[in-house]
Protein backbone atom coordinates (compact mmCIF):
# COMPACT_ATOMS: atom_id res chain seq x y z
CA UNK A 1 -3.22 76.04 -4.99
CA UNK A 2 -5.67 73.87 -6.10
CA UNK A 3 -7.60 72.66 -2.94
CA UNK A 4 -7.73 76.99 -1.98
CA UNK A 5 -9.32 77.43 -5.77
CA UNK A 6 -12.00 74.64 -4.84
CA UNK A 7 -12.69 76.39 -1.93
CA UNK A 8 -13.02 79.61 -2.94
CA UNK A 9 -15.66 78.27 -5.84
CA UNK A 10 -18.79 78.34 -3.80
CA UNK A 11 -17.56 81.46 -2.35
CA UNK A 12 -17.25 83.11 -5.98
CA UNK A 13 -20.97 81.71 -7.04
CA UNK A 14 -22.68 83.06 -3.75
CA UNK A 15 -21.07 86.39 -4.24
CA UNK A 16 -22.59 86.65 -7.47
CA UNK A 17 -26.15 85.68 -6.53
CA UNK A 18 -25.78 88.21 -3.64
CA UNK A 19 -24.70 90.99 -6.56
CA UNK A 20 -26.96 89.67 -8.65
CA UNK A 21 -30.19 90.25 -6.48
CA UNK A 22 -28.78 93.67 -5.13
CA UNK A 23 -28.07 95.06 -8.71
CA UNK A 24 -32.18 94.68 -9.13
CA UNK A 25 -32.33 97.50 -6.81
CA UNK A 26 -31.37 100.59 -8.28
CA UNK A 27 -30.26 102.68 -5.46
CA UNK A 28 -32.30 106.47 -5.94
CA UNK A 29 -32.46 109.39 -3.84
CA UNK A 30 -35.10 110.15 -0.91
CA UNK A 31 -38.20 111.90 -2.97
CA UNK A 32 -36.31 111.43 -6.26
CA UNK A 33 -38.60 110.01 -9.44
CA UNK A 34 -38.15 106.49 -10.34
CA UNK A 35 -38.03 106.09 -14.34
CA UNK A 36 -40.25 103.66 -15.65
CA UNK A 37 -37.40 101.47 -16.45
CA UNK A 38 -36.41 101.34 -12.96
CA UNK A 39 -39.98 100.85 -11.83
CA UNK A 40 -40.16 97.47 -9.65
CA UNK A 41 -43.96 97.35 -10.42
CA UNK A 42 -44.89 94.66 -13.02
CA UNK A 43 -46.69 94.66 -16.21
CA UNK A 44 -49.86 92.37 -16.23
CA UNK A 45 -49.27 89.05 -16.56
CA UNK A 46 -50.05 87.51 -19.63
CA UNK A 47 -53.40 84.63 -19.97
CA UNK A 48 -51.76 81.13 -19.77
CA UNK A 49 -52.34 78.86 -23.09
CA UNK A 50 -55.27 76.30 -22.32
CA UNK A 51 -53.12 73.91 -24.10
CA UNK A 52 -51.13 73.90 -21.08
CA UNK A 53 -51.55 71.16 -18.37
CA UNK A 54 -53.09 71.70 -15.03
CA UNK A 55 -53.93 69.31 -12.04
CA UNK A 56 -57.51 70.72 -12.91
CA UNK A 57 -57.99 69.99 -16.32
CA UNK A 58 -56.10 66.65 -16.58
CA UNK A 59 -55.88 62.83 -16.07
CA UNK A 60 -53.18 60.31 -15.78
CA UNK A 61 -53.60 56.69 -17.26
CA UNK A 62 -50.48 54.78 -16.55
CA UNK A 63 -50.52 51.44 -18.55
CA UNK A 64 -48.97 48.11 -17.99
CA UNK A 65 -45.83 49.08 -16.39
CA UNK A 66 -45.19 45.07 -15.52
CA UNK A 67 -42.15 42.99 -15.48
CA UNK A 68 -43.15 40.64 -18.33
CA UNK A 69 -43.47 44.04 -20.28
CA UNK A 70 -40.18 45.68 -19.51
CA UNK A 71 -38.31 42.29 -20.19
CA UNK A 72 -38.49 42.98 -23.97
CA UNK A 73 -38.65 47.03 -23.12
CA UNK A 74 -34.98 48.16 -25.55
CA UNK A 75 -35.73 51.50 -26.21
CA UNK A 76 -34.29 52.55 -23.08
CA UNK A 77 -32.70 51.62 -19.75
CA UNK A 78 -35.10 49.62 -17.64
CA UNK A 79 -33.93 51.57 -14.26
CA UNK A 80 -34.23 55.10 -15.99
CA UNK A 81 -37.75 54.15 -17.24
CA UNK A 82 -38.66 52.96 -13.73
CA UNK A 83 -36.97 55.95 -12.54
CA UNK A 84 -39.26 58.18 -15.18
CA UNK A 85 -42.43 56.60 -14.11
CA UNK A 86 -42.29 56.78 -10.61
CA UNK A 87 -41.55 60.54 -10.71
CA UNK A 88 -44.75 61.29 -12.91
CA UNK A 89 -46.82 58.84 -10.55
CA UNK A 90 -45.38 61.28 -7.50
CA UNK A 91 -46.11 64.44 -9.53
CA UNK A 92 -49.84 63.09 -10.27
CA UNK A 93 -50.20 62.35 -6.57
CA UNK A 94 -48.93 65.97 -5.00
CA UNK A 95 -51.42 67.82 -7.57
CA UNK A 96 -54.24 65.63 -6.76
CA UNK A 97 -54.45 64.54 -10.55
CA UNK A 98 -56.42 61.62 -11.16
CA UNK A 99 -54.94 58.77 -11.68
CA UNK A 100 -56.00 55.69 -13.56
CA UNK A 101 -53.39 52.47 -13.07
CA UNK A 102 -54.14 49.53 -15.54
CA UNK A 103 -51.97 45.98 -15.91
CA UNK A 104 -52.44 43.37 -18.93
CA UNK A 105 -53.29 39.60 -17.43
CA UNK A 106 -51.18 40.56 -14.14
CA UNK A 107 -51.78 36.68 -12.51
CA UNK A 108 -51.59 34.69 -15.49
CA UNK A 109 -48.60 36.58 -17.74
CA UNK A 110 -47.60 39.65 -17.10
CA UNK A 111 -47.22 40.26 -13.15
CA UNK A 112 -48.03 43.00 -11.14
CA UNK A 113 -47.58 47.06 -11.27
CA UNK A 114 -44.02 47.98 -10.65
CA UNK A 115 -43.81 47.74 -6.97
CA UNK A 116 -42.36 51.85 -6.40
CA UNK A 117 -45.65 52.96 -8.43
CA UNK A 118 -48.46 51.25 -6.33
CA UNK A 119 -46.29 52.03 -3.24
CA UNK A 120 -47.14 55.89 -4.76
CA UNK A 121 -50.85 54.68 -4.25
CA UNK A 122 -50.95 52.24 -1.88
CA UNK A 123 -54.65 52.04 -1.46
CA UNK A 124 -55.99 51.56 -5.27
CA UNK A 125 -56.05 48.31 -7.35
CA UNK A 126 -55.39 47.97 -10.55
CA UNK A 127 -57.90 47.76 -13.19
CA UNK A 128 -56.79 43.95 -14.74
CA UNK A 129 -57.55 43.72 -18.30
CA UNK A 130 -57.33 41.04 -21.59
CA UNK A 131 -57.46 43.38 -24.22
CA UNK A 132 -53.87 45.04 -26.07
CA UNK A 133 -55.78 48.61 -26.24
CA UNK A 134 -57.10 49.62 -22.81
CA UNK A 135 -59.48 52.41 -24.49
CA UNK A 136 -61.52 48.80 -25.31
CA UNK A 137 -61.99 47.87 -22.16
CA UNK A 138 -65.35 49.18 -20.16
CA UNK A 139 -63.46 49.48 -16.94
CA UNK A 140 -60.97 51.98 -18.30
CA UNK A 141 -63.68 53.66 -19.89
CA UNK A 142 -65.72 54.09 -16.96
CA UNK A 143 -62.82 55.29 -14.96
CA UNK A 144 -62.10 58.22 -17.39
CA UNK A 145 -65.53 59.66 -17.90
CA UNK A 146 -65.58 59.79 -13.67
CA UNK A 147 -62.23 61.97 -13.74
CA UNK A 148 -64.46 64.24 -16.04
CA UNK A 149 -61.29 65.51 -17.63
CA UNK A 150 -60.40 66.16 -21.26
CA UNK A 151 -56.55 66.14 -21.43
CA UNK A 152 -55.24 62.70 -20.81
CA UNK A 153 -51.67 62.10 -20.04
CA UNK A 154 -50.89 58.89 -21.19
CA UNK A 155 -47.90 56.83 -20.22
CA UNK A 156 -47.22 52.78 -21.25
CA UNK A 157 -45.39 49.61 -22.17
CA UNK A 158 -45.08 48.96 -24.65
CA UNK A 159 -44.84 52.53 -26.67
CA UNK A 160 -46.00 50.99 -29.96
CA UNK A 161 -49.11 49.08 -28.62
CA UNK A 162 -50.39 49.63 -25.31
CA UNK A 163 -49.50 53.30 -25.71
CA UNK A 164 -50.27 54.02 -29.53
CA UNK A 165 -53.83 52.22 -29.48
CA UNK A 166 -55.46 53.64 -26.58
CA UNK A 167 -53.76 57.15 -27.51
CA UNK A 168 -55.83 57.02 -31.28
CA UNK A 169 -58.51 55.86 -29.70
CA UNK A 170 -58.68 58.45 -27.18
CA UNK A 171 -58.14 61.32 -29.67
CA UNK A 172 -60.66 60.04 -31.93
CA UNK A 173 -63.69 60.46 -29.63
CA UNK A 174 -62.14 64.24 -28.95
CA UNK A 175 -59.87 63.79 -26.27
CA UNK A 176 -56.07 65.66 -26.10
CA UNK A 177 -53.62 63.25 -25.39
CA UNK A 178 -50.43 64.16 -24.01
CA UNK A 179 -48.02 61.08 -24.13
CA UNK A 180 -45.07 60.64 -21.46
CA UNK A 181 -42.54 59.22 -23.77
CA UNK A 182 -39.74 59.48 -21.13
CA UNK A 183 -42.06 56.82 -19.17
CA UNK A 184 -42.83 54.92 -21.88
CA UNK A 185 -41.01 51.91 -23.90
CA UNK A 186 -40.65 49.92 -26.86
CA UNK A 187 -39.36 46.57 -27.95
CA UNK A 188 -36.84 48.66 -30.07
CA UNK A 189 -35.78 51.94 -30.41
CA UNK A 190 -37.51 51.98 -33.97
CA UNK A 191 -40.24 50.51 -32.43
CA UNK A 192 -40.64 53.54 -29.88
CA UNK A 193 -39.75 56.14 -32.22
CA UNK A 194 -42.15 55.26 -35.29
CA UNK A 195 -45.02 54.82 -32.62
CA UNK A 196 -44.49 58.70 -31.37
CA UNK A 197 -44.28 59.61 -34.65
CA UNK A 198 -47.65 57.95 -35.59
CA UNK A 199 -49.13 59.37 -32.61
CA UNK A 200 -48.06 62.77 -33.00
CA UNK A 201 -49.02 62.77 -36.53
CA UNK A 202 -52.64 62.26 -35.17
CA UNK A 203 -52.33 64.91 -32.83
CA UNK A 204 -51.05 63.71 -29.52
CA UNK A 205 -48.29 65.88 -27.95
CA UNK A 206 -45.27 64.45 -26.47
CA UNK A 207 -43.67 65.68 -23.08
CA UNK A 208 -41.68 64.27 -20.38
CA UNK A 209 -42.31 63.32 -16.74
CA UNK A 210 -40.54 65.95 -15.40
CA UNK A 211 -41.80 68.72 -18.08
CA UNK A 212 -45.54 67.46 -16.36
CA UNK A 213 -44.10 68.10 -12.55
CA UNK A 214 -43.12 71.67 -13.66
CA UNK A 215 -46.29 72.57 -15.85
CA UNK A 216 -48.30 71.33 -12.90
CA UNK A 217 -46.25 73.85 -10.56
CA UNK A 218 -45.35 76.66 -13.10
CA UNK A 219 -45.18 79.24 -10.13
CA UNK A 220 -42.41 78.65 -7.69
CA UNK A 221 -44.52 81.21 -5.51
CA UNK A 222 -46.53 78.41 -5.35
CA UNK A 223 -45.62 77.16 -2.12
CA UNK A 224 -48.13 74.47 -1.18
CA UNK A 225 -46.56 72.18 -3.66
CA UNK A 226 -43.10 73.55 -3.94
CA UNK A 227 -41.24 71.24 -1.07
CA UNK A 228 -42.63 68.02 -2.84
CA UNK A 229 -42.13 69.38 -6.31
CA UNK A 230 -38.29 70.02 -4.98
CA UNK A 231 -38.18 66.53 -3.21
CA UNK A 232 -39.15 64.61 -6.52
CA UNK A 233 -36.67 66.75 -8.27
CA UNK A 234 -34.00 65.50 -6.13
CA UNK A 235 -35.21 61.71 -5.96
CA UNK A 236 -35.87 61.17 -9.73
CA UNK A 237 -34.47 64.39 -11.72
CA UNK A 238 -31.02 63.21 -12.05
CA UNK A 239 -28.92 65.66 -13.08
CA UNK A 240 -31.06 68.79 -12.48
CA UNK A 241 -32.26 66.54 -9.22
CA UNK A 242 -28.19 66.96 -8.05
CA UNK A 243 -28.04 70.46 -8.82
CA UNK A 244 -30.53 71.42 -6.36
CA UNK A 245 -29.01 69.08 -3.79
CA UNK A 246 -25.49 71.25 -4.51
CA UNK A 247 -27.47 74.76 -4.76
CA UNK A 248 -29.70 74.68 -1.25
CA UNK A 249 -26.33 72.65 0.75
CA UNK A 250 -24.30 74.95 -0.88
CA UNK A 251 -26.19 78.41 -1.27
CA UNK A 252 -28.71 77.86 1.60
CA UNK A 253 -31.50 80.26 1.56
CA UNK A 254 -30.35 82.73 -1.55
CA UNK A 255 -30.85 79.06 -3.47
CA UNK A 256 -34.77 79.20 -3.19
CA UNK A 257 -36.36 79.67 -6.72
CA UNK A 258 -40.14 81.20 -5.47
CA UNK A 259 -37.62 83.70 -3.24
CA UNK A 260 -39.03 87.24 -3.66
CA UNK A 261 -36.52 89.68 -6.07
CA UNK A 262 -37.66 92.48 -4.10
């Protein structure tokens, strides 16, 4: 009884998509008068907030994401912050957002750039630097005034240093700062927590690597970007990641979230 009930599962779940998606058709006579509440035609669609991040008005600055700096990383799991990071690299790369990668003493303390995020950008080097707060270094600078952007998305180790100082910095010559915290660690969990909350306070706002991916995409209709959005889901999104692995083996084509409800 069991093993027919486990069948029959996906069975149930496709027949209710299919339902679903022909209930949004309201069957109507030839020539007969479609009430507005019927009407398939859409109201305008509203302006987008400008607080809202797009490939076009933003800038990624990953920060000292180095072995010597996730050794005494405790605020969360080493592999899930590798994990994190790597995702938001991928998402900066499909959208074309600039992308700023900066180590701490790489040959003489801290080692190099997590392998799986240069392999995201094979091609660009590192800019090396001595100081705690990258916003101090020229380099840095430099590199941010060429992306000409405004809203920074910020993502470091450790939270309550390398990520805090360049993030007041940043805000207090007029920047928006957006800080990764899902990408981002501290020596502690205290640590890590009373940095956001410092930074917030002064007007950074917090989001998470895979909240970036889908405010980059925001259309599924979108469908330059939608096979890599979907293939970074499934590499790094864990358990959201699995569910579209289940929904497009299971559901095939009705499993396709830009699909037209027409």
């Amino acid at each position: 009884m069991k093993t027919i009930y486990m069948k029959l599962v996906p069975l149930a779940i496709l027949s209710c998509v299919l339902t679903n998606a022909y209930a949004q058709k309201p069957a109507t006579k030839p020539g007969a008068v479609v009430p507005p509440s019927q009407s398939t035609a859409q109201a305008p669609a509203g302006k987008p907030s400008p607080r809202l991040l797009t490939p076009q008005n933003s800038a990624l600055i990953l920060i000292d994401h180095q072995p010597q700096m996730a050794f005494a990383t405790r605020s969360m799991d080493i592999m899930e912050l590798r994990n994190n990071v790597t995702g938001l690299a991928k998402a900066a790369k499909i959208f074309n957002v600039p992308t700023i990668l900066t180590t701490v003493a790489e040959r003489s303390f801290s080692g190099p750039l997590f392998p799986e995020v240069q392999a995201v950008f094979p091609n660009q080097q590192p800019i090396d630097r001595t100081t705690m707060n990258a916003w101090e270094d020229k380099n840095v600078i430099d590199a941010v005034k060429k992306t000409g952007r405004r809203k920074l998305v910020m993502a470091a180790l450790w939270t309550e240093v390398c990520l805090l100082e360049p993030t007041l910095s940043a805000i207090d010559e007029g920047y928006e700062v957006y800080i990764v915290t899902a990408a981002s660690g501290g020596v502690s969990k205290e640590a890590h927590a009373m940095a956001v909350q410092r930074m917030i306070q002064a007007g950074a706002q917090p989001v998470t690597w895979l909240q970036v991916l889908l405010e980059y995409q925001r259309d599924w209709a979108r469908q330059e970007t939608y096979n890599a959005v979907v293939d970074i889901a499934k590499q790094h999104g864990g358990g959201y990641g699995l569910g579209l692995i289940y929904a497009k083996t299971m559901l095939g084509e009705h499993a396709k979230e830009g699909g037209s409800q027409k």
